[in-house]
PDB file of N, CA and C in Angstrom:
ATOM      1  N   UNK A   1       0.863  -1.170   0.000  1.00  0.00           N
ATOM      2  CA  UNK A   1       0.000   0.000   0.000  1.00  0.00           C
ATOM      3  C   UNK A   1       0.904   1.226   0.000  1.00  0.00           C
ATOM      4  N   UNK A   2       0.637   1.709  -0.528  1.00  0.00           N
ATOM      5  CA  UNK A   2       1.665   3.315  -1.231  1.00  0.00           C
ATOM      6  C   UNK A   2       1.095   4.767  -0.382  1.00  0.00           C
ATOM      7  N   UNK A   3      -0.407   3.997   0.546  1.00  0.00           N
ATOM      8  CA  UNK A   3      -0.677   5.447   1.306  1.00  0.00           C
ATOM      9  C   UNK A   3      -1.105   4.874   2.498  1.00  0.00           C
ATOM     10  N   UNK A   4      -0.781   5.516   3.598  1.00  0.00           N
ATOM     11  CA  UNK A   4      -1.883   5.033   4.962  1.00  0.00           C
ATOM     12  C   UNK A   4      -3.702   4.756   4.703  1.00  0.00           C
ATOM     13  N   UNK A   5      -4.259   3.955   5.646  1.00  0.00           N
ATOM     14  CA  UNK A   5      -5.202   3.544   5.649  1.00  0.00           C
ATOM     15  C   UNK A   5      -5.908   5.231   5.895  1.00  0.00           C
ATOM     16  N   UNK A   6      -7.480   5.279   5.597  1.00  0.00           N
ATOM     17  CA  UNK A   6      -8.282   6.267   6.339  1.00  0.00           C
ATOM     18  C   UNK A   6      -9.072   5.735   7.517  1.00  0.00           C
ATOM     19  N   UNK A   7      -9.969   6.647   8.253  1.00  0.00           N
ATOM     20  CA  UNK A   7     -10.836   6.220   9.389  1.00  0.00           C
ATOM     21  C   UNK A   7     -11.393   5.382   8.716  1.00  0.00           C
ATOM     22  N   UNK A   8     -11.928   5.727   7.819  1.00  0.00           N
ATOM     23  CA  UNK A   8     -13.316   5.103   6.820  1.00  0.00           C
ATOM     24  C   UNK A   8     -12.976   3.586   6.549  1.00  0.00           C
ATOM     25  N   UNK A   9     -11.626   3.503   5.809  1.00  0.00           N
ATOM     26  CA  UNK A   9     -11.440   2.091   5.600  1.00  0.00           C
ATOM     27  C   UNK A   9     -10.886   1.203   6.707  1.00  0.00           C
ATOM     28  N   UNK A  10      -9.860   1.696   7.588  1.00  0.00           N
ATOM     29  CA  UNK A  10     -10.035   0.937   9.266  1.00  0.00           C
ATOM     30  C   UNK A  10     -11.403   0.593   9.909  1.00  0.00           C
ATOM     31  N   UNK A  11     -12.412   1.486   9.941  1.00  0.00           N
ATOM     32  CA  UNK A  11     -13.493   0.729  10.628  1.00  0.00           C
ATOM     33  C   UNK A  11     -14.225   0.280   9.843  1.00  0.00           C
ATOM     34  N   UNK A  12     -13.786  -0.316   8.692  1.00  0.00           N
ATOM     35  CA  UNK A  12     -14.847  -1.110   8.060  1.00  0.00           C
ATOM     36  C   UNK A  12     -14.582  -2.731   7.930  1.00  0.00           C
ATOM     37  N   UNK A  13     -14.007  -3.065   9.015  1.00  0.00           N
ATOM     38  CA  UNK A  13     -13.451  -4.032   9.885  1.00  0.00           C
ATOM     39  C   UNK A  13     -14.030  -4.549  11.021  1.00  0.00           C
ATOM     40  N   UNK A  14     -13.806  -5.615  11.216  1.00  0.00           N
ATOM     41  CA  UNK A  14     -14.471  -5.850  12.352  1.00  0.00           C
ATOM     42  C   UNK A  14     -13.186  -6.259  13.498  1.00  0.00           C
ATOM     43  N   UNK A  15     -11.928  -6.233  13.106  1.00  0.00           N
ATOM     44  CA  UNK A  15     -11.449  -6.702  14.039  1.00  0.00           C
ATOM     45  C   UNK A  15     -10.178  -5.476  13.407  1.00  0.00           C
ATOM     46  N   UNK A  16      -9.346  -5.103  14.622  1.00  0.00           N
ATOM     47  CA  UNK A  16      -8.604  -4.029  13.919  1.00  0.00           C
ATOM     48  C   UNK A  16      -7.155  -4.131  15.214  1.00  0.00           C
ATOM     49  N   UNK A  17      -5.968  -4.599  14.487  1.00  0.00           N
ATOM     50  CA  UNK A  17      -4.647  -4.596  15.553  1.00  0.00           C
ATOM     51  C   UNK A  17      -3.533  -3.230  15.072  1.00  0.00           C
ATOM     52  N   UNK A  18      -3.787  -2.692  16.155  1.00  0.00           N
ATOM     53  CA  UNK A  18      -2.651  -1.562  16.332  1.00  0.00           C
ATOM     54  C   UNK A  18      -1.028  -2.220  16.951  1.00  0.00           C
ATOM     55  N   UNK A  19      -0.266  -1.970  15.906  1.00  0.00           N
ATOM     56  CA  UNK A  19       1.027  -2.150  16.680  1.00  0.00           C
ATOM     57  C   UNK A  19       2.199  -1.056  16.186  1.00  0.00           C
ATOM     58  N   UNK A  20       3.368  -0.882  16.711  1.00  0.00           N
ATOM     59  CA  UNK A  20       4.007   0.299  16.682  1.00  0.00           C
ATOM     60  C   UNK A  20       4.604   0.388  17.986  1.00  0.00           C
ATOM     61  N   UNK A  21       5.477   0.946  17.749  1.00  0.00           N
ATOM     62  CA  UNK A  21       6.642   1.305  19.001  1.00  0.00           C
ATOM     63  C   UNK A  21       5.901   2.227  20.074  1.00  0.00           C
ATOM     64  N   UNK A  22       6.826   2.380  20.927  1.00  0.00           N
ATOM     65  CA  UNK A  22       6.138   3.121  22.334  1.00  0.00           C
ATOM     66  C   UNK A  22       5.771   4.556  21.570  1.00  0.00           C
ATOM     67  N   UNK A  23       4.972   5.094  22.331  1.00  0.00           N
ATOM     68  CA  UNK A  23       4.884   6.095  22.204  1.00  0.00           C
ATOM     69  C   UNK A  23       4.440   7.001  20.875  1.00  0.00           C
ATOM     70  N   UNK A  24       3.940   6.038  19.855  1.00  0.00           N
ATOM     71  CA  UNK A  24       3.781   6.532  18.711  1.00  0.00           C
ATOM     72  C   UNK A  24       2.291   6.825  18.404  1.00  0.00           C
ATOM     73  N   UNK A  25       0.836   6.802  19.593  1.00  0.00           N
ATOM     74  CA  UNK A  25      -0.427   7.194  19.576  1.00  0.00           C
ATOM     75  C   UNK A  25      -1.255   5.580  19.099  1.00  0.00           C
ATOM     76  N   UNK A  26      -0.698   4.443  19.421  1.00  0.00           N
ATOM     77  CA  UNK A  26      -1.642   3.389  19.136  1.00  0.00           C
ATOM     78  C   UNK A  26      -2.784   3.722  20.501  1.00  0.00           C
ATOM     79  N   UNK A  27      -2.275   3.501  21.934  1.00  0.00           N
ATOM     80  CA  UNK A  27      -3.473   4.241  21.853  1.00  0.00           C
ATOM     81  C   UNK A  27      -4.704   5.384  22.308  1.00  0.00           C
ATOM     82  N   UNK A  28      -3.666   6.144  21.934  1.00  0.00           N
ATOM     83  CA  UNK A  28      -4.900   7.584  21.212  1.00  0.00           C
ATOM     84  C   UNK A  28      -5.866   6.555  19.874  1.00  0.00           C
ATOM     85  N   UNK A  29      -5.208   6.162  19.086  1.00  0.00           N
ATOM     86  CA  UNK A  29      -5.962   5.235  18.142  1.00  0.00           C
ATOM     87  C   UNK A  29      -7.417   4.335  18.279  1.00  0.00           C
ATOM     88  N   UNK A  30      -6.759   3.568  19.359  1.00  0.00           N
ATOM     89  CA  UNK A  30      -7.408   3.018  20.039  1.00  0.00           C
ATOM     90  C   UNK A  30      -8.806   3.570  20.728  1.00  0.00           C
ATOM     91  N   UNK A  31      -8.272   4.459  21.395  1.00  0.00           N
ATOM     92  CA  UNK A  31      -9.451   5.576  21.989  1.00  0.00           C
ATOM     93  C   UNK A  31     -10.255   6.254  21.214  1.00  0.00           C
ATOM     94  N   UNK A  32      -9.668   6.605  20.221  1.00  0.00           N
ATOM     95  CA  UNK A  32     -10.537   7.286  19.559  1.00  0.00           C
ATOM     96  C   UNK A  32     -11.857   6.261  18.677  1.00  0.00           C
ATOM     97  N   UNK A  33     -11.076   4.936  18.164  1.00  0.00           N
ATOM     98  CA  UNK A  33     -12.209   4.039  17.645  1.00  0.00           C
ATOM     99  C   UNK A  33     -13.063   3.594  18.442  1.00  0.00           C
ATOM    100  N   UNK A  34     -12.868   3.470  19.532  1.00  0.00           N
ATOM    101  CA  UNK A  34     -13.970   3.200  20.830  1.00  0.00           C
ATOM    102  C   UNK A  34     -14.811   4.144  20.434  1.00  0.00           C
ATOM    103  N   UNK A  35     -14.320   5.401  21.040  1.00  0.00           N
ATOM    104  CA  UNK A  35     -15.214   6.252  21.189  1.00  0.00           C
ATOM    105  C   UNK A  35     -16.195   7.199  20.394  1.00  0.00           C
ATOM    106  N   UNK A  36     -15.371   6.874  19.129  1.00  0.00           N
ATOM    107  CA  UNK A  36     -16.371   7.781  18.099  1.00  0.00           C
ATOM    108  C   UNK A  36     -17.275   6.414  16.808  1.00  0.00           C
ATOM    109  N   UNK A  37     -16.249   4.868  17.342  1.00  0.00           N
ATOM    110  CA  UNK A  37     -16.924   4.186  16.163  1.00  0.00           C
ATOM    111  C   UNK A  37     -17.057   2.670  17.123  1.00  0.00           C
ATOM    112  N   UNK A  38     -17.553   2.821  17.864  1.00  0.00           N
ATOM    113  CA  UNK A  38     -18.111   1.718  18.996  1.00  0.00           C
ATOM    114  C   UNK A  38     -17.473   0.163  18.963  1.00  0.00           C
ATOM    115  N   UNK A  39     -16.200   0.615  18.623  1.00  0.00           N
ATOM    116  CA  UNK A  39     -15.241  -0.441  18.957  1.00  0.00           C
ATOM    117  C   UNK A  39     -14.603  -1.499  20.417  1.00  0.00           C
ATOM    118  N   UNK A  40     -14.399  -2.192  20.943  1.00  0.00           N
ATOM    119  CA  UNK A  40     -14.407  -2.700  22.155  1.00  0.00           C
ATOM    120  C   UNK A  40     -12.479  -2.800  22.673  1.00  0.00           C
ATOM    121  N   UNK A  41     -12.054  -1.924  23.316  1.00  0.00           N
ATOM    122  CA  UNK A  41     -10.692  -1.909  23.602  1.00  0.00           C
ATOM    123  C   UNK A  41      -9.771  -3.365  24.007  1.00  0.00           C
ATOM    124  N   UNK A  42      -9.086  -3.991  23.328  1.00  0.00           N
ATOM    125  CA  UNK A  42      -8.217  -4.856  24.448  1.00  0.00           C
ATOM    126  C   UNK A  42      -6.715  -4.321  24.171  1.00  0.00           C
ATOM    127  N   UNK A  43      -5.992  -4.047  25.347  1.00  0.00           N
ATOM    128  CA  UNK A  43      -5.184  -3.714  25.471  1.00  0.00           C
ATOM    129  C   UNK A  43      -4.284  -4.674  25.931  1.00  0.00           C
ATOM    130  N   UNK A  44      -3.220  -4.975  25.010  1.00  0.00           N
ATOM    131  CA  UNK A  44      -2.485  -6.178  25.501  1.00  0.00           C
ATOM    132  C   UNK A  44      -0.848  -5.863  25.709  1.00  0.00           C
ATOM    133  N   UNK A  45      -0.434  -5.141  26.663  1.00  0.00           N
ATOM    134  CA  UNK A  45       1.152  -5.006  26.891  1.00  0.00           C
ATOM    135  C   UNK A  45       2.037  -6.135  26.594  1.00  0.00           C
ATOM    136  N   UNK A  46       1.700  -7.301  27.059  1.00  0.00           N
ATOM    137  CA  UNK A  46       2.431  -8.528  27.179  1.00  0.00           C
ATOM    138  C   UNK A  46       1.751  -9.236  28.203  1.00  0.00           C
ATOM    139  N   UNK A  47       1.572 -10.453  27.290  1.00  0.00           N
ATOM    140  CA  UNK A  47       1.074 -12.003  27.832  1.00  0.00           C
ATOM    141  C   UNK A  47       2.141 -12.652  28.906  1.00  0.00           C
ATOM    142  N   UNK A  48       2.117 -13.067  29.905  1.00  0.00           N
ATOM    143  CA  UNK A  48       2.318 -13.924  30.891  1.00  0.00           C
ATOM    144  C   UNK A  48       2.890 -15.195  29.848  1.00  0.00           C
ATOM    145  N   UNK A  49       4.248 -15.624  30.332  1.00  0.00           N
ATOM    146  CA  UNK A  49       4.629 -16.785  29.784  1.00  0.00           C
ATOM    147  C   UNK A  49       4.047 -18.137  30.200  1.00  0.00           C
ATOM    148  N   UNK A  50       2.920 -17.831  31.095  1.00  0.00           N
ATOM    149  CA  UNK A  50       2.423 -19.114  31.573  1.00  0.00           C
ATOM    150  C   UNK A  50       1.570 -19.521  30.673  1.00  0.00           C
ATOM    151  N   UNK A  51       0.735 -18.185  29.355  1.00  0.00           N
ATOM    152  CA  UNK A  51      -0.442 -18.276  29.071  1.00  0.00           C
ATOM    153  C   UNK A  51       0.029 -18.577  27.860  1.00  0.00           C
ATOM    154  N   UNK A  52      -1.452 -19.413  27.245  1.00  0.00           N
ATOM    155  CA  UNK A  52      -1.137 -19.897  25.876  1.00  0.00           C
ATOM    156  C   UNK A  52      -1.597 -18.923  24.866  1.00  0.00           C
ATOM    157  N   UNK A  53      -0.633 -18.238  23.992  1.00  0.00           N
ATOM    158  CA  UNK A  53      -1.251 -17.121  23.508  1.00  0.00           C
ATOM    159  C   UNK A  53      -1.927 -17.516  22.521  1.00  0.00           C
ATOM    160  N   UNK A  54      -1.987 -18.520  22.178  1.00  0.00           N
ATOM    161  CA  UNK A  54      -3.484 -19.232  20.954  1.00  0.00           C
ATOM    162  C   UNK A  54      -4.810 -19.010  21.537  1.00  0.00           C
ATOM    163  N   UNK A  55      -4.914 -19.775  22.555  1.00  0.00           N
ATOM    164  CA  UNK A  55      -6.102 -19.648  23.797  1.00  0.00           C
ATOM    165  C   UNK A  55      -6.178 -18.489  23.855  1.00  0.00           C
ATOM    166  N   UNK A  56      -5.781 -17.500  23.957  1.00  0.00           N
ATOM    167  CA  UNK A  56      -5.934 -16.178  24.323  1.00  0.00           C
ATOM    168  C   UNK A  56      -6.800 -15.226  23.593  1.00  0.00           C
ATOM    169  N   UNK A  57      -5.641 -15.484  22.052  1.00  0.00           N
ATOM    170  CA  UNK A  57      -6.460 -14.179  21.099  1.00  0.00           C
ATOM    171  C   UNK A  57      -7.814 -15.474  20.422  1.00  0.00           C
ATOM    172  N   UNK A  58      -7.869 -17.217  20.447  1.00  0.00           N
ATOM    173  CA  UNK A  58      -8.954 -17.324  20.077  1.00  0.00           C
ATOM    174  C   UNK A  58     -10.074 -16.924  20.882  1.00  0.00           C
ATOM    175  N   UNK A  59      -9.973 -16.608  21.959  1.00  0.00           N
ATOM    176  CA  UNK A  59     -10.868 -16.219  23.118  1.00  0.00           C
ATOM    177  C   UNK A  59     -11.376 -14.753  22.223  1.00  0.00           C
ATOM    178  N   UNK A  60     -10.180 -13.972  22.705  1.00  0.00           N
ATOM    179  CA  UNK A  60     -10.493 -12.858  22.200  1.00  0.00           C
ATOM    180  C   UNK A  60     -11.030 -12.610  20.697  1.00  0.00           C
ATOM    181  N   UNK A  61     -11.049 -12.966  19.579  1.00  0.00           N
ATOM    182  CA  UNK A  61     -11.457 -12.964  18.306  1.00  0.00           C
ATOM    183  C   UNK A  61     -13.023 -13.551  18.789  1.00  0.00           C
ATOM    184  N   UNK A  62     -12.967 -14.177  19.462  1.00  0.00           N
ATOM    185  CA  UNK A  62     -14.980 -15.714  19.358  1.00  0.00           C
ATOM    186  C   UNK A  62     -15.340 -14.173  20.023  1.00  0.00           C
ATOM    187  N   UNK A  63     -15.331 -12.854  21.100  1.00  0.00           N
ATOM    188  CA  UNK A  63     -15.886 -11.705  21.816  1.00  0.00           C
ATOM    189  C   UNK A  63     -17.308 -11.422  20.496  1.00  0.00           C
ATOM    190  N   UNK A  64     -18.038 -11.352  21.082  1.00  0.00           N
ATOM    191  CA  UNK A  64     -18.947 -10.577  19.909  1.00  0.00           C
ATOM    192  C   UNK A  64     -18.860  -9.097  19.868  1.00  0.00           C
ATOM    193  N   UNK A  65     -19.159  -8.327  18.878  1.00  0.00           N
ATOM    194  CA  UNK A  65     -18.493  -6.882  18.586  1.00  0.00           C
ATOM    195  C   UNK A  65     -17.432  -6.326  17.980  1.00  0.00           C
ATOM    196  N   UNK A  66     -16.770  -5.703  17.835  1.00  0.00           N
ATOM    197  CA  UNK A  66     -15.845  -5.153  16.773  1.00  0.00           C
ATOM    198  C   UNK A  66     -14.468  -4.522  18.137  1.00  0.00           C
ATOM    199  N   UNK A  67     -13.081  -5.018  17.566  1.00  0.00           N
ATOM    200  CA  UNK A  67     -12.653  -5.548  18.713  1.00  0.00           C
ATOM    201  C   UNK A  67     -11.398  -4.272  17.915  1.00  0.00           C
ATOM    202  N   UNK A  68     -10.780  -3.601  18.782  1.00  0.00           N
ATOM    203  CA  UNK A  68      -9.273  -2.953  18.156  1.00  0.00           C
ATOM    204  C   UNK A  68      -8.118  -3.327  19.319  1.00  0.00           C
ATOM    205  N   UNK A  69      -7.269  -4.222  18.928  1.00  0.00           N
ATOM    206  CA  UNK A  69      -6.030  -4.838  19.546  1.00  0.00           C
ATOM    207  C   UNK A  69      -5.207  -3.510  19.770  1.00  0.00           C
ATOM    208  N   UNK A  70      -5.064  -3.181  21.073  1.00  0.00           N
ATOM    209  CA  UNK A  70      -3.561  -2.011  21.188  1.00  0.00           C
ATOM    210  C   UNK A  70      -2.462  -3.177  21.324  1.00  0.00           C
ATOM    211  N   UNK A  71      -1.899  -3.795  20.663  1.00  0.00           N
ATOM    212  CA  UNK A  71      -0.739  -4.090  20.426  1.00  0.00           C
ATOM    213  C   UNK A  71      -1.161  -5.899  20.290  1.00  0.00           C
ATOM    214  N   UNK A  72      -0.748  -6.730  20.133  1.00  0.00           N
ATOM    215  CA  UNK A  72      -1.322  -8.119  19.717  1.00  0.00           C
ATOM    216  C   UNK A  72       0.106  -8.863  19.964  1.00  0.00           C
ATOM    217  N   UNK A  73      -0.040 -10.264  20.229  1.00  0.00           N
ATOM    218  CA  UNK A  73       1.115 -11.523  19.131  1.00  0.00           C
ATOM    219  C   UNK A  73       1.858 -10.972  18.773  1.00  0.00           C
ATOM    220  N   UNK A  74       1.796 -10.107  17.897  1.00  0.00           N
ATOM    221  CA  UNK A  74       2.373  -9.954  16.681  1.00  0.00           C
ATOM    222  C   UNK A  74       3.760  -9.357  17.383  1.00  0.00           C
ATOM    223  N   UNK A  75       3.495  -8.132  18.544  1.00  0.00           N
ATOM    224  CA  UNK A  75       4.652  -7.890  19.207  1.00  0.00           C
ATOM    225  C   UNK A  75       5.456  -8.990  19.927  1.00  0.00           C
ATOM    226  N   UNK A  76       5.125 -10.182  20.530  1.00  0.00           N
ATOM    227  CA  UNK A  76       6.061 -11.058  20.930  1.00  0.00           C
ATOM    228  C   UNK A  76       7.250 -11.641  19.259  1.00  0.00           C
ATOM    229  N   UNK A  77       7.085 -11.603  18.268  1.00  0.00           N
ATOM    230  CA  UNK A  77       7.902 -11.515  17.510  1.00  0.00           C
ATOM    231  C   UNK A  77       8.997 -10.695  17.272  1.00  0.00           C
ATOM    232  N   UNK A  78       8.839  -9.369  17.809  1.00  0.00           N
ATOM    233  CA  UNK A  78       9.929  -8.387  18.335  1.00  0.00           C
ATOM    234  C   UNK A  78      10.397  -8.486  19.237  1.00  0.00           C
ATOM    235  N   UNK A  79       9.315  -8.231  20.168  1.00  0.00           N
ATOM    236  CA  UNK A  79      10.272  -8.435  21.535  1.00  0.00           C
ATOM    237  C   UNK A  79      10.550  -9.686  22.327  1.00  0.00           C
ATOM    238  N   UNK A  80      10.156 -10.639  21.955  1.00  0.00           N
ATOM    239  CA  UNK A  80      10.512 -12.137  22.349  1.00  0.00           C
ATOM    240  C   UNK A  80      11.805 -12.728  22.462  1.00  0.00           C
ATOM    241  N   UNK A  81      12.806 -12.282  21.188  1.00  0.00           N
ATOM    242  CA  UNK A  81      13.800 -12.490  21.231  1.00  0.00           C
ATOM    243  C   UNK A  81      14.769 -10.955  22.096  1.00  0.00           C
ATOM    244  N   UNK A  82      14.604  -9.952  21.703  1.00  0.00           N
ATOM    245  CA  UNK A  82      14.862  -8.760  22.594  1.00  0.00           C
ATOM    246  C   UNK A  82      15.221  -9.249  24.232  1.00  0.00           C
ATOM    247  N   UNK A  83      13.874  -9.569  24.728  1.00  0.00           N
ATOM    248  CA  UNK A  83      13.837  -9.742  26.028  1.00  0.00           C
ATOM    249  C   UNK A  83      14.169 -10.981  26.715  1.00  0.00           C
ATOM    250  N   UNK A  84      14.264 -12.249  25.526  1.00  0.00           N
ATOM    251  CA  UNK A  84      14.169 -13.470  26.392  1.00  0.00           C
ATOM    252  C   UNK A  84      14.908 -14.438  25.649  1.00  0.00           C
ATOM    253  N   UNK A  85      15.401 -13.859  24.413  1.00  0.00           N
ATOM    254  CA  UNK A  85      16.433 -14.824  23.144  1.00  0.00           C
ATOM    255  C   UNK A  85      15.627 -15.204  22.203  1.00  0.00           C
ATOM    256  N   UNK A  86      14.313 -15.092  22.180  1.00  0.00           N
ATOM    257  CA  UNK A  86      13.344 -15.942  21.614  1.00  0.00           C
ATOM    258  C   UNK A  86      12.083 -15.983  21.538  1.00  0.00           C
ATOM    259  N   UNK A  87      11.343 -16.257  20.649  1.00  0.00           N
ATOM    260  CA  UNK A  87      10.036 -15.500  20.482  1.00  0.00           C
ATOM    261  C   UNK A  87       9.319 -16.980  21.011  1.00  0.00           C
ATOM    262  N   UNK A  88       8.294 -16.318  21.812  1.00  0.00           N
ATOM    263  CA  UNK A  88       7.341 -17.915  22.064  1.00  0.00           C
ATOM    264  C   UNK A  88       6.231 -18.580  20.825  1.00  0.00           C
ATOM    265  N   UNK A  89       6.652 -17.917  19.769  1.00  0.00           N
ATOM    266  CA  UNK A  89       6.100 -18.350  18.899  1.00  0.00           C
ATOM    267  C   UNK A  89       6.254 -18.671  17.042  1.00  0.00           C
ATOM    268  N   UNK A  90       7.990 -18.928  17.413  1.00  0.00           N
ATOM    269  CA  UNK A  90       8.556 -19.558  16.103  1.00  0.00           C
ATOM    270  C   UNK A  90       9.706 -20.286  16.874  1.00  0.00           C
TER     271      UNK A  90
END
């Protein structure tokens, strides 16, 4: 994609993951799709190594409603190895 997404085409989603480094407004993002387009917040810093993060986001995906991830999985691929040698999920 050669341009950023708009509001319009992000909430025409039903499921929507914000990720991005600290401090870069995921979520202001976040907040704002709640609040102006009746989105349901999960905010996920980092999963507990006890927890199975399959179990987790299938939990979270089966939620009924329109769901915007502040940060997902997808960050234990960065910081997995960063913090611990290794991602818990490759």
């Amino acid at each position: 994609m050669d341009r950023p997404l708009t509001i319009e085409e992000i909430t025409g989603h039903r499921t929507v993951v914000i990720e991005g480094g600290d401090g870069v407004g995921k979520s202001t993002l976040a907040k704002l799709l709640v609040a102006q387009h009746g989105f349901i917040s999960v905010h996920s810093p980092r999963t507990p190594d006890h927890q199975d993060l399959v179990s987790r986001y299938r939990e979270l995906l089966a939620r009924p409603g329109r769901l915007v991830l502040d940060r997902s999985f997808l960050s234990e691929l960065v910081y997995g190895p960063l913090y611990r040698g290794h991602s818990r999920l490759a």
